[in-house]
PDB file of N, CA and C in Angstrom:
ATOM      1  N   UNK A   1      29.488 -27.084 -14.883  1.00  0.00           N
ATOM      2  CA  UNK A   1      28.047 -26.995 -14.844  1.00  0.00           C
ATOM      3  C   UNK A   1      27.664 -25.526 -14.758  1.00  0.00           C
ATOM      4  N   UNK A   2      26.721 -25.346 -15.838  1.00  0.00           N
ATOM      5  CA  UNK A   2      26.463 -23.568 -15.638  1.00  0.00           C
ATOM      6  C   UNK A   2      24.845 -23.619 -14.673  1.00  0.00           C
ATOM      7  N   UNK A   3      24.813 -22.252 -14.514  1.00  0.00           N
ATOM      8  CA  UNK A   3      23.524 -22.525 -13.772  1.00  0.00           C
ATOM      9  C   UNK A   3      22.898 -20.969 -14.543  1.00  0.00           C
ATOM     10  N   UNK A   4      21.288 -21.482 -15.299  1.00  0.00           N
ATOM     11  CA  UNK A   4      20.846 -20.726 -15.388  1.00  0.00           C
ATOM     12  C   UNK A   4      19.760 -19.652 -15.045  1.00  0.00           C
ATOM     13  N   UNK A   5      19.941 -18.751 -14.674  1.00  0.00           N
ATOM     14  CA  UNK A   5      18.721 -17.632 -13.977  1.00  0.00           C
ATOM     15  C   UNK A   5      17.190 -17.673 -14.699  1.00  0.00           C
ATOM     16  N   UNK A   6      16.325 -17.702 -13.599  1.00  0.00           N
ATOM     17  CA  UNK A   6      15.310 -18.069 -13.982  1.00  0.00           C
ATOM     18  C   UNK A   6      14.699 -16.669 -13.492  1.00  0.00           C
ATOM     19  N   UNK A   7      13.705 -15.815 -14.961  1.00  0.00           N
ATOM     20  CA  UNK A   7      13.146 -14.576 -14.094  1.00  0.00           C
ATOM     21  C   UNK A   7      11.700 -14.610 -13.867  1.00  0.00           C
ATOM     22  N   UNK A   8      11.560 -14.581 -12.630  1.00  0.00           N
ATOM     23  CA  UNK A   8      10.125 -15.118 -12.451  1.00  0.00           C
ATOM     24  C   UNK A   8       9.256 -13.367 -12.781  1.00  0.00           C
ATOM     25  N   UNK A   9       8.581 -12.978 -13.667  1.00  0.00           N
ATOM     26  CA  UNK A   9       7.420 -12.065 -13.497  1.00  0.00           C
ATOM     27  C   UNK A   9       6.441 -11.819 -12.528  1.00  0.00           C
ATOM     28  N   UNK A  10       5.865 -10.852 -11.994  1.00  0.00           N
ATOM     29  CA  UNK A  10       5.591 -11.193 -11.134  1.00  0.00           C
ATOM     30  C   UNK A  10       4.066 -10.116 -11.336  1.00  0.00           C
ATOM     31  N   UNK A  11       3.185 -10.612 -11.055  1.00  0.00           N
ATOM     32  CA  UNK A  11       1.580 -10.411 -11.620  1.00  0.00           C
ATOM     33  C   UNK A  11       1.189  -8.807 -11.356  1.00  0.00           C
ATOM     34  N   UNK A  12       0.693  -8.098 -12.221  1.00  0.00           N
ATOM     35  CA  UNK A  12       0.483  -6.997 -11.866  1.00  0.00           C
ATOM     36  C   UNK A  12      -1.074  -6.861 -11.333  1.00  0.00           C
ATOM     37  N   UNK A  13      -1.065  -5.565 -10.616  1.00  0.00           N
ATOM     38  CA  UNK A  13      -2.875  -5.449 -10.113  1.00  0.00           C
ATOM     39  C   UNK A  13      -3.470  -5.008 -11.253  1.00  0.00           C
ATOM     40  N   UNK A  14      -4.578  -5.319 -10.768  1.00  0.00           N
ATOM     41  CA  UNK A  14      -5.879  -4.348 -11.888  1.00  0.00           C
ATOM     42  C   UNK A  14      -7.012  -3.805 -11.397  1.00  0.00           C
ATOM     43  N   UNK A  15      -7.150  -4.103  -9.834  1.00  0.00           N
ATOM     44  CA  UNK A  15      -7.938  -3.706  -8.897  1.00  0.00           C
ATOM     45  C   UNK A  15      -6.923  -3.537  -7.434  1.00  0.00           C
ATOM     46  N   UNK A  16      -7.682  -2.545  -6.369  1.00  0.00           N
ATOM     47  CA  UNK A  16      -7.446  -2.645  -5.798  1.00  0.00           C
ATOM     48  C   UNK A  16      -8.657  -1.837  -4.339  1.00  0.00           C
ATOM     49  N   UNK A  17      -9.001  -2.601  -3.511  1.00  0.00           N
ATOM     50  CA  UNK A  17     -10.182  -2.568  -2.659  1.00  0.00           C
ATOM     51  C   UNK A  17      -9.743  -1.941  -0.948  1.00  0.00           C
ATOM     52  N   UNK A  18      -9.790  -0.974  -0.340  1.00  0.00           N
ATOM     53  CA  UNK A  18      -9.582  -1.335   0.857  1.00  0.00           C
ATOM     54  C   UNK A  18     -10.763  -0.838   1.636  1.00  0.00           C
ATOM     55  N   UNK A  19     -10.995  -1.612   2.739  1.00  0.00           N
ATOM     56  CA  UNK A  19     -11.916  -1.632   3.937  1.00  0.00           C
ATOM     57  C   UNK A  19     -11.330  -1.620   5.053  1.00  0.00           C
ATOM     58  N   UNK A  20     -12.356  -0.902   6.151  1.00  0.00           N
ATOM     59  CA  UNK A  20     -11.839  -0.472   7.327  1.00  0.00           C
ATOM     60  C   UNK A  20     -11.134  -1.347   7.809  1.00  0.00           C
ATOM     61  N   UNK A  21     -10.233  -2.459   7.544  1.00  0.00           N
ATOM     62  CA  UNK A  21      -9.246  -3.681   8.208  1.00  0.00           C
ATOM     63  C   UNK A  21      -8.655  -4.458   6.829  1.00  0.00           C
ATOM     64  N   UNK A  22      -8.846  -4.094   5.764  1.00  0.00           N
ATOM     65  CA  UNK A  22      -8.026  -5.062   5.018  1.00  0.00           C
ATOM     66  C   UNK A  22      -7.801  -4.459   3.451  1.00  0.00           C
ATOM     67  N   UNK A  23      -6.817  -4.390   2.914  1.00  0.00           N
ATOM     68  CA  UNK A  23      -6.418  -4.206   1.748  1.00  0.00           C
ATOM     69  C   UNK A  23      -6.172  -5.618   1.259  1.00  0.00           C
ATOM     70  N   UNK A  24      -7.218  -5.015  -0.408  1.00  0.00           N
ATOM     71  CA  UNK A  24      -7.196  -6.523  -1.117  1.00  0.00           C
ATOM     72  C   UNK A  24      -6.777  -6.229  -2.572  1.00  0.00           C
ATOM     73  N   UNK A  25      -6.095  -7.165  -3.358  1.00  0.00           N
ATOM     74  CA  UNK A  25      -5.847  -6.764  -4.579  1.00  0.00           C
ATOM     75  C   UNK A  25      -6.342  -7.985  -5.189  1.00  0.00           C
ATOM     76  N   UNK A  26      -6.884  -7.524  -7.073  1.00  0.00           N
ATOM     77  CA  UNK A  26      -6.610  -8.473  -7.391  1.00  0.00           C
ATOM     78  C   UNK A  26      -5.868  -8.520  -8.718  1.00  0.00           C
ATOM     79  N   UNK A  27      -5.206  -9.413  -9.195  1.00  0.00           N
ATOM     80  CA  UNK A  27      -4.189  -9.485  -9.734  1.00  0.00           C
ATOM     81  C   UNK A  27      -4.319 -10.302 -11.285  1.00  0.00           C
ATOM     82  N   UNK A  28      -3.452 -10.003 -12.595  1.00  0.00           N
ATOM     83  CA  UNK A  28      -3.725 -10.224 -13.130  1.00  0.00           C
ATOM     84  C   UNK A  28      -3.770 -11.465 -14.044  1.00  0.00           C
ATOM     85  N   UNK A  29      -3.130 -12.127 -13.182  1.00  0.00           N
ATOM     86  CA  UNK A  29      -3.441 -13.755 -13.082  1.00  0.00           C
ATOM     87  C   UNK A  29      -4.493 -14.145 -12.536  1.00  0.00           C
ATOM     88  N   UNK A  30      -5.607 -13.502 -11.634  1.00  0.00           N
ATOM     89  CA  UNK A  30      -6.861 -14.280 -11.701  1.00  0.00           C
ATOM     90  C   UNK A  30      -6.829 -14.441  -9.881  1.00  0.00           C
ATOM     91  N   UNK A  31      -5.684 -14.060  -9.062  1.00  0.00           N
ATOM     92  CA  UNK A  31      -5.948 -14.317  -7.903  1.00  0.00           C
ATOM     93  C   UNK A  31      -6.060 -13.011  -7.331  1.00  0.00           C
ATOM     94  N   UNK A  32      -6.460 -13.029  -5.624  1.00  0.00           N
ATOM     95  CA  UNK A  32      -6.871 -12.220  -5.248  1.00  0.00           C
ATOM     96  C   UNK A  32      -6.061 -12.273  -3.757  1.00  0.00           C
ATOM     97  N   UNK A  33      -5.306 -11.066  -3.391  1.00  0.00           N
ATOM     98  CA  UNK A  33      -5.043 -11.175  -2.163  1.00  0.00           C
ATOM     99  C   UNK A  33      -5.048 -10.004  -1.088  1.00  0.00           C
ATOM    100  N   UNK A  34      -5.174 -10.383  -0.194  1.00  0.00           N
ATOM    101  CA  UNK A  34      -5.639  -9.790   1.152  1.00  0.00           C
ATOM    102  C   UNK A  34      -4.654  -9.798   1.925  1.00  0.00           C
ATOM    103  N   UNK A  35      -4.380  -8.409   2.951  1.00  0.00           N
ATOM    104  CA  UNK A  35      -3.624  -8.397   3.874  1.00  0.00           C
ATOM    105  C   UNK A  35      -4.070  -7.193   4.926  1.00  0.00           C
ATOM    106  N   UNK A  36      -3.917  -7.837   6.368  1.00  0.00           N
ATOM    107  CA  UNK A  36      -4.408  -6.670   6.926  1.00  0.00           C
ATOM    108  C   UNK A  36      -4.335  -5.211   6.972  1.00  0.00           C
ATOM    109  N   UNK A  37      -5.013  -4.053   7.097  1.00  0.00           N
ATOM    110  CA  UNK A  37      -4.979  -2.785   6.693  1.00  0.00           C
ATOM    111  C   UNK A  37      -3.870  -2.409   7.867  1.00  0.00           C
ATOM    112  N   UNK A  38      -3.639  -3.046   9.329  1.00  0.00           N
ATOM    113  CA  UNK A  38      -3.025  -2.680  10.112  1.00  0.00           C
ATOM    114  C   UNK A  38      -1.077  -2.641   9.999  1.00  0.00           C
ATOM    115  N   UNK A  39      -1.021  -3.651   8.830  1.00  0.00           N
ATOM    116  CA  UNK A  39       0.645  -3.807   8.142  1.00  0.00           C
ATOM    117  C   UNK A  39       0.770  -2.247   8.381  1.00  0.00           C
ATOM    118  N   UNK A  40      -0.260  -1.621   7.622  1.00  0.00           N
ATOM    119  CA  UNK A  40       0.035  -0.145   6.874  1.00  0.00           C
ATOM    120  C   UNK A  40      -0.402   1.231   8.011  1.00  0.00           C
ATOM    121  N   UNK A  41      -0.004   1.508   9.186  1.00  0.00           N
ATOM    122  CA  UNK A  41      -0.626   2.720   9.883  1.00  0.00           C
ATOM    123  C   UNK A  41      -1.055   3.815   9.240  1.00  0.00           C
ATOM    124  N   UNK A  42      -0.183   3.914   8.216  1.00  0.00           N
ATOM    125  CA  UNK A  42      -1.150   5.356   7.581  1.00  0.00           C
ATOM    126  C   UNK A  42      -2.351   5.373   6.390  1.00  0.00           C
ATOM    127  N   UNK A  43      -2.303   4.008   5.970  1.00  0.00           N
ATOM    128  CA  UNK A  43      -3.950   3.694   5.393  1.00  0.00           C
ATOM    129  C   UNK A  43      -5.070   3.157   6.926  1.00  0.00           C
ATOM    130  N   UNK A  44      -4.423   2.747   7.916  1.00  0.00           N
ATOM    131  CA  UNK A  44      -5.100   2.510   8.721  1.00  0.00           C
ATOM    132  C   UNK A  44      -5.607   4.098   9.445  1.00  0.00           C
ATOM    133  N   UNK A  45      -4.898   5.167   9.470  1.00  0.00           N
ATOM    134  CA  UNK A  45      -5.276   6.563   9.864  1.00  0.00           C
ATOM    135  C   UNK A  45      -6.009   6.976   8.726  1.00  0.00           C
ATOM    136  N   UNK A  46      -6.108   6.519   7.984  1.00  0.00           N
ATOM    137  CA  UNK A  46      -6.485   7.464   6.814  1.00  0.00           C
ATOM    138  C   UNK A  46      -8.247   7.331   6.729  1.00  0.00           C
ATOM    139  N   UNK A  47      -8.792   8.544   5.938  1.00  0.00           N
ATOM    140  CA  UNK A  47     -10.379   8.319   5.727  1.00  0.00           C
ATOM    141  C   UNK A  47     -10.344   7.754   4.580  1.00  0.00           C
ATOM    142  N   UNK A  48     -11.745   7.718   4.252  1.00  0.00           N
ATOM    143  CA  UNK A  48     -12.584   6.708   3.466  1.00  0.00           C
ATOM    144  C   UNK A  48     -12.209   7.483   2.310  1.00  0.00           C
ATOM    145  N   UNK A  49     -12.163   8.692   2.359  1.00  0.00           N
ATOM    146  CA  UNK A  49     -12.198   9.219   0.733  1.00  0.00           C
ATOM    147  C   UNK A  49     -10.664   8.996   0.322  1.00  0.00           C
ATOM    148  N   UNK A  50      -9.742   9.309   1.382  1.00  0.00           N
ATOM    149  CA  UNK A  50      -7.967   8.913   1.061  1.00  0.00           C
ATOM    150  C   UNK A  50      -7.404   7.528   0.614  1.00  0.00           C
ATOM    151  N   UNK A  51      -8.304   6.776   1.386  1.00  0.00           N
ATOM    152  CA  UNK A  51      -8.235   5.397   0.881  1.00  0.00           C
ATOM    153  C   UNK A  51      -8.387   4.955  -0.516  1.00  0.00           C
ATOM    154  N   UNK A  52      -9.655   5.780  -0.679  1.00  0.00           N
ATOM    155  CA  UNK A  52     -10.077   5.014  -1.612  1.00  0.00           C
ATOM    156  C   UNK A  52      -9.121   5.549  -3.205  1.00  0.00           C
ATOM    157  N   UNK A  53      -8.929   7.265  -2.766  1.00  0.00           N
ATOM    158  CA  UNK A  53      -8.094   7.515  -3.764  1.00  0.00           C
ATOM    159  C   UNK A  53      -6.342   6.911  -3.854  1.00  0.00           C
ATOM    160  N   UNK A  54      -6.636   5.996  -4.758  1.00  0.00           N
ATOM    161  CA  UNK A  54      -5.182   5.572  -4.831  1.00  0.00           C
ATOM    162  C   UNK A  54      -4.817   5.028  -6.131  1.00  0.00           C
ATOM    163  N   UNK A  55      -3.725   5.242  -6.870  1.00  0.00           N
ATOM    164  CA  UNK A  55      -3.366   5.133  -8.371  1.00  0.00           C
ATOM    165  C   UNK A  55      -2.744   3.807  -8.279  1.00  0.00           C
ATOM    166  N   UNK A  56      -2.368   3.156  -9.458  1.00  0.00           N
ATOM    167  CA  UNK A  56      -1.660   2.229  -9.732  1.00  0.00           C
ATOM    168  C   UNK A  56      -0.405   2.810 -10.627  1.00  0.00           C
ATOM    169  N   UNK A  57       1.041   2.509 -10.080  1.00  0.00           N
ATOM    170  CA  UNK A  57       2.243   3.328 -10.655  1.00  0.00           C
ATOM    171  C   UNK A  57       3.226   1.673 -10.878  1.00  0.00           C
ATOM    172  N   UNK A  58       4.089   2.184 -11.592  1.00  0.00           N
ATOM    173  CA  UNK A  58       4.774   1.373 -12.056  1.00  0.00           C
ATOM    174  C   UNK A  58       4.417   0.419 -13.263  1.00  0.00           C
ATOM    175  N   UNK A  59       3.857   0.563 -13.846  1.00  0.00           N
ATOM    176  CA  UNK A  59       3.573  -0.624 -14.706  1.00  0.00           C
ATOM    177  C   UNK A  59       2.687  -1.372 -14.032  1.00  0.00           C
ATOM    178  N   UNK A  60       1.518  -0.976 -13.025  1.00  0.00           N
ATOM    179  CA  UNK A  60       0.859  -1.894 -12.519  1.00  0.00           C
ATOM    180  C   UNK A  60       1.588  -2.756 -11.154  1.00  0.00           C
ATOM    181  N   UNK A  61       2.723  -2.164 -10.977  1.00  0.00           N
ATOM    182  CA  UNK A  61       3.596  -3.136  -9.851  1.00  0.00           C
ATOM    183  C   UNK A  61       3.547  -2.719  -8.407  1.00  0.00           C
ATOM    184  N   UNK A  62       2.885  -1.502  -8.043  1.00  0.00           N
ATOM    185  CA  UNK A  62       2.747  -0.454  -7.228  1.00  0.00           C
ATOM    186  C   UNK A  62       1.432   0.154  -6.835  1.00  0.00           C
ATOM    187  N   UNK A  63       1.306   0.765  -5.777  1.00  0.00           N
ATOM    188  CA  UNK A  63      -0.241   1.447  -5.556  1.00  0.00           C
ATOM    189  C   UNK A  63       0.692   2.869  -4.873  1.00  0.00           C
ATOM    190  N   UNK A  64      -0.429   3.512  -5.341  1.00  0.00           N
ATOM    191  CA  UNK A  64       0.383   5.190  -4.483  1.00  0.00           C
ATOM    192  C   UNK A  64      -1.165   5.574  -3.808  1.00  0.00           C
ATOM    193  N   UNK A  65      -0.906   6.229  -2.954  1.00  0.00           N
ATOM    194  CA  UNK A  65      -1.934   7.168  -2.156  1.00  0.00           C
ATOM    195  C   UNK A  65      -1.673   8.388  -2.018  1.00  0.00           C
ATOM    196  N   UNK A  66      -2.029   9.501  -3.098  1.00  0.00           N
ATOM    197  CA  UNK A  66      -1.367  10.597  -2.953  1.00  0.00           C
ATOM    198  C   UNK A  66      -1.423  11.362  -1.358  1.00  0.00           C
ATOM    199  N   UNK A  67      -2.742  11.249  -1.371  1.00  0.00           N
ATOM    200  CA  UNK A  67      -3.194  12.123   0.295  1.00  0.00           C
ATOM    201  C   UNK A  67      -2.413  11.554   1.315  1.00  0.00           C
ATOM    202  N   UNK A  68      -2.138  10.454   1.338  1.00  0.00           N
ATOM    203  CA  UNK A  68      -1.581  10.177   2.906  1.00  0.00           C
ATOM    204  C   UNK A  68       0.263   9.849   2.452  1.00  0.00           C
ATOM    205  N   UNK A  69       0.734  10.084   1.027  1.00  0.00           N
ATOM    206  CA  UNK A  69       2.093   9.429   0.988  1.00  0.00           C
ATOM    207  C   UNK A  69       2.500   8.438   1.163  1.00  0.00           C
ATOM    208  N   UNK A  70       1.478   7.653   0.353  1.00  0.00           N
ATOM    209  CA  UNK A  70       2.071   6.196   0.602  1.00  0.00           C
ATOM    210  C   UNK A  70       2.239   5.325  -0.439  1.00  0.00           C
ATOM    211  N   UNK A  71       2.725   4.249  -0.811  1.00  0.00           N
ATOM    212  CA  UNK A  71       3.557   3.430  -1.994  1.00  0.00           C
ATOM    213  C   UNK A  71       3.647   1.999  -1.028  1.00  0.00           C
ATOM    214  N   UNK A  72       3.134   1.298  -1.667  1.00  0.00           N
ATOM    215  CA  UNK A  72       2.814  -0.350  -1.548  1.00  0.00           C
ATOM    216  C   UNK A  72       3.277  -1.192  -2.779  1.00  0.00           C
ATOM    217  N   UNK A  73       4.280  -1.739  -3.004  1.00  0.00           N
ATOM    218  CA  UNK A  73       4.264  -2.412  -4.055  1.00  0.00           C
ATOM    219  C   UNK A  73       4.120  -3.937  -3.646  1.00  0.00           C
ATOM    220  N   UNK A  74       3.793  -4.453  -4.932  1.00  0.00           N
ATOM    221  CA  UNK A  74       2.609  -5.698  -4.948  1.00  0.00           C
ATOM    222  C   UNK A  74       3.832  -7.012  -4.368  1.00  0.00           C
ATOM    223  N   UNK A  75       5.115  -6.851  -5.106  1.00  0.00           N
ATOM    224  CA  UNK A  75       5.909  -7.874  -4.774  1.00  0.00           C
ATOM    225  C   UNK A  75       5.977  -7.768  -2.976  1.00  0.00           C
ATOM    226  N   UNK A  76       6.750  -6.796  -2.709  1.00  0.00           N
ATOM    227  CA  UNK A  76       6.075  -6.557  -1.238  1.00  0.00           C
ATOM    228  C   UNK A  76       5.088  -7.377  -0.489  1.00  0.00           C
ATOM    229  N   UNK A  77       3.839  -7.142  -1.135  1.00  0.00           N
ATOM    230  CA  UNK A  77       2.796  -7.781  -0.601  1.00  0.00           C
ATOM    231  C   UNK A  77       3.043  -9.106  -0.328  1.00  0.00           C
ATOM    232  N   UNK A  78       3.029  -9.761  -1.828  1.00  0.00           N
ATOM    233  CA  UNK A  78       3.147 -10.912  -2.225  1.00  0.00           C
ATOM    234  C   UNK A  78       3.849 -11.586  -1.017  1.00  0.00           C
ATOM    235  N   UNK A  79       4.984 -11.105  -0.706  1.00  0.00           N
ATOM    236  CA  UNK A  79       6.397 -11.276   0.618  1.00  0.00           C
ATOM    237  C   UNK A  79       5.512 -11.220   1.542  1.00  0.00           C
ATOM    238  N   UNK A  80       4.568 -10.969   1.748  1.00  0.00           N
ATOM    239  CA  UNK A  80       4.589 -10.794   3.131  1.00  0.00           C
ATOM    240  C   UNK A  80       4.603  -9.760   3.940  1.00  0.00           C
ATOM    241  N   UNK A  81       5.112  -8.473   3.333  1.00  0.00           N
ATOM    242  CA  UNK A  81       6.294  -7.394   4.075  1.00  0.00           C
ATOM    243  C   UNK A  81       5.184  -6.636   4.545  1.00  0.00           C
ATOM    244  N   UNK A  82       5.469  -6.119   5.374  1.00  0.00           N
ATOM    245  CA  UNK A  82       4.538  -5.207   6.634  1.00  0.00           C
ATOM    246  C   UNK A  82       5.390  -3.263   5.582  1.00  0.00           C
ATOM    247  N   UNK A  83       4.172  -1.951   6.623  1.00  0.00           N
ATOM    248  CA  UNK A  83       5.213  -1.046   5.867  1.00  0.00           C
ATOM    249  C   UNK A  83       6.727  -1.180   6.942  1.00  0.00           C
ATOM    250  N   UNK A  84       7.745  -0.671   6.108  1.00  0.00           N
ATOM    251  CA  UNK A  84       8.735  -0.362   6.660  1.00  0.00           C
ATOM    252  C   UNK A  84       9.204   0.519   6.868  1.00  0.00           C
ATOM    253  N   UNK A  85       7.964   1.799   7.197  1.00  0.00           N
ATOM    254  CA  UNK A  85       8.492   2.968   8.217  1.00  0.00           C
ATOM    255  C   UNK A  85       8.791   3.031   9.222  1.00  0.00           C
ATOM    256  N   UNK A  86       9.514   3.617   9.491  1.00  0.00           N
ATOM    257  CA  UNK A  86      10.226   3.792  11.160  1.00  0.00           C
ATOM    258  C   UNK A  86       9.097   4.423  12.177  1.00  0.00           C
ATOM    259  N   UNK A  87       8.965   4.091  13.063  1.00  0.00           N
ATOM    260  CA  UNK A  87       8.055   4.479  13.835  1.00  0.00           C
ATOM    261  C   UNK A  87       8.132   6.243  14.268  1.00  0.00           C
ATOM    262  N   UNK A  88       9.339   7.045  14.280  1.00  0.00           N
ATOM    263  CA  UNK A  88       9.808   8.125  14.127  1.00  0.00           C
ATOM    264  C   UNK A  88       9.190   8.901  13.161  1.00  0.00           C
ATOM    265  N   UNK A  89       9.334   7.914  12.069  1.00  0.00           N
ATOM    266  CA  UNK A  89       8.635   8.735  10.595  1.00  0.00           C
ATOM    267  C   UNK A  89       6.945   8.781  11.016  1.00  0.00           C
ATOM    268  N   UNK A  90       6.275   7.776  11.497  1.00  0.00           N
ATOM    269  CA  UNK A  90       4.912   8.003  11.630  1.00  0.00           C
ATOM    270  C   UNK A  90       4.513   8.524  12.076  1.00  0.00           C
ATOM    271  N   UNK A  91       5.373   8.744  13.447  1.00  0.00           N
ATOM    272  CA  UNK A  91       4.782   9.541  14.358  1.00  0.00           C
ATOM    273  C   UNK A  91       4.806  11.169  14.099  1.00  0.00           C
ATOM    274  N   UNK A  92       5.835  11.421  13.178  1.00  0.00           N
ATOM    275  CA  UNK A  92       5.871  12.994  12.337  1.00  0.00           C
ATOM    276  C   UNK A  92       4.994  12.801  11.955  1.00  0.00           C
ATOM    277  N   UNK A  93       4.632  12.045  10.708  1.00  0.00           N
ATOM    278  CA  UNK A  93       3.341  12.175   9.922  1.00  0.00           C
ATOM    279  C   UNK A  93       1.947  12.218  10.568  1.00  0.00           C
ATOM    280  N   UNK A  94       1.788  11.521  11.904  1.00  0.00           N
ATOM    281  CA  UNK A  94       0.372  11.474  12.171  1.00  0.00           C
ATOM    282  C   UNK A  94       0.570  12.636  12.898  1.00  0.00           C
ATOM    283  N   UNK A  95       2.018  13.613  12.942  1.00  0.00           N
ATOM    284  CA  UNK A  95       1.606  14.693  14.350  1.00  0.00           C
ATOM    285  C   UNK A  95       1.523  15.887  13.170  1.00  0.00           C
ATOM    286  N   UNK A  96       1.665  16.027  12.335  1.00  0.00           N
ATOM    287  CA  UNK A  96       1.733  16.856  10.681  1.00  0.00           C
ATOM    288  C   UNK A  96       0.366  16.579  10.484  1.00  0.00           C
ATOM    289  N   UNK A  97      -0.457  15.353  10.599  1.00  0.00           N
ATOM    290  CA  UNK A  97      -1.977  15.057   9.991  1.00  0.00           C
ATOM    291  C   UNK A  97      -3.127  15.495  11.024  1.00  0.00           C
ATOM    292  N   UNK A  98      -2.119  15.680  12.380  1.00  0.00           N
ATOM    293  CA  UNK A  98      -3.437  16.630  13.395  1.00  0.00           C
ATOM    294  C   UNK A  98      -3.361  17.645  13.396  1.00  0.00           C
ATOM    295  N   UNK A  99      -1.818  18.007  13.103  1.00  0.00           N
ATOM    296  CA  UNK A  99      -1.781  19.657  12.962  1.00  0.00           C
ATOM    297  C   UNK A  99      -2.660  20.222  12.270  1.00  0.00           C
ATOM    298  N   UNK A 100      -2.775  19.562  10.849  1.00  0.00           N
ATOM    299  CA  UNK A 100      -3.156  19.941   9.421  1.00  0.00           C
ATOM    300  C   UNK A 100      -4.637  20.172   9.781  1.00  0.00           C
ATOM    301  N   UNK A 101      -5.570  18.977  10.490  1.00  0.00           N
ATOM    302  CA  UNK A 101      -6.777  18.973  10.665  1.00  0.00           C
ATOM    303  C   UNK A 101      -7.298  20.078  11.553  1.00  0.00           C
ATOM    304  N   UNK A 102      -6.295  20.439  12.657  1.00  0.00           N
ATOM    305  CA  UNK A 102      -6.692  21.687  13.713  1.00  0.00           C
ATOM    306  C   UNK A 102      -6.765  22.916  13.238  1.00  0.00           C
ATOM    307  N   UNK A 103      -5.949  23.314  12.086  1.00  0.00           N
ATOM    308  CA  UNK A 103      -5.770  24.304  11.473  1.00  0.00           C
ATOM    309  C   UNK A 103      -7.021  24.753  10.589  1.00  0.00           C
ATOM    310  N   UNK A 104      -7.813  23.403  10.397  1.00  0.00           N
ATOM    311  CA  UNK A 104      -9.092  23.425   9.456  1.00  0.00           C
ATOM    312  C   UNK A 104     -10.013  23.763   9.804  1.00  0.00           C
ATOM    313  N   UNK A 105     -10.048  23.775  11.447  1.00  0.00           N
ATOM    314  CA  UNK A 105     -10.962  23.952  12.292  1.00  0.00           C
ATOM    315  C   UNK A 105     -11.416  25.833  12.419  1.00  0.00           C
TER     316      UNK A 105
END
């Protein structure tokens, strides 16, 4: 008995929305999904204008945020998956993102 592999595709974005608590996509099958902004600490640190700037990479399979360094891909989402930075790494980054701001001052 052979067994054959089945490759499931998996929907790309064509939008993508976030508000002060929730990142939403919607996708190009026609659905739309939501997940809290808090998965992500550094869209949750981030302002309104960082947020909002964010590309679609990969063939549509991905979101990037240049300003804050961040990469979300949709299968990800889809999963479930929270980010999977180390709390070590964030805490550099948010102590790099006050530095940066004091210096502006």
């Amino acid at each position: 008995m052979s067994i054959s592999e089945v490759k499931v595709e998996l929907p790309k974005a064509i939008n993508i929305s976030v508000t002060r608590d929730t990142l939403s996509l919607d996708l190009i099958d026609g659905r739309t999904i939501s997940v809290p902004l808090e998965w992500f600490p550094r869209l949750v640190h981030a302002t309104i204008k960082e947020r909002n700037n964010w590309r679609l990479i990969g063939k549509n399979e991905g979101i990037h945020w240049e300003d804050i360094d961040e990469d979300i891909s949709i299968e990800g989402l889809l999963a479930g998956r929270t980010s999977g930075e180390s709390q070590e790494s964030f805490n550099k980054w948010l102590e790099q993102r006050r530095s940066h701001k004091n210096k502006k001052r």
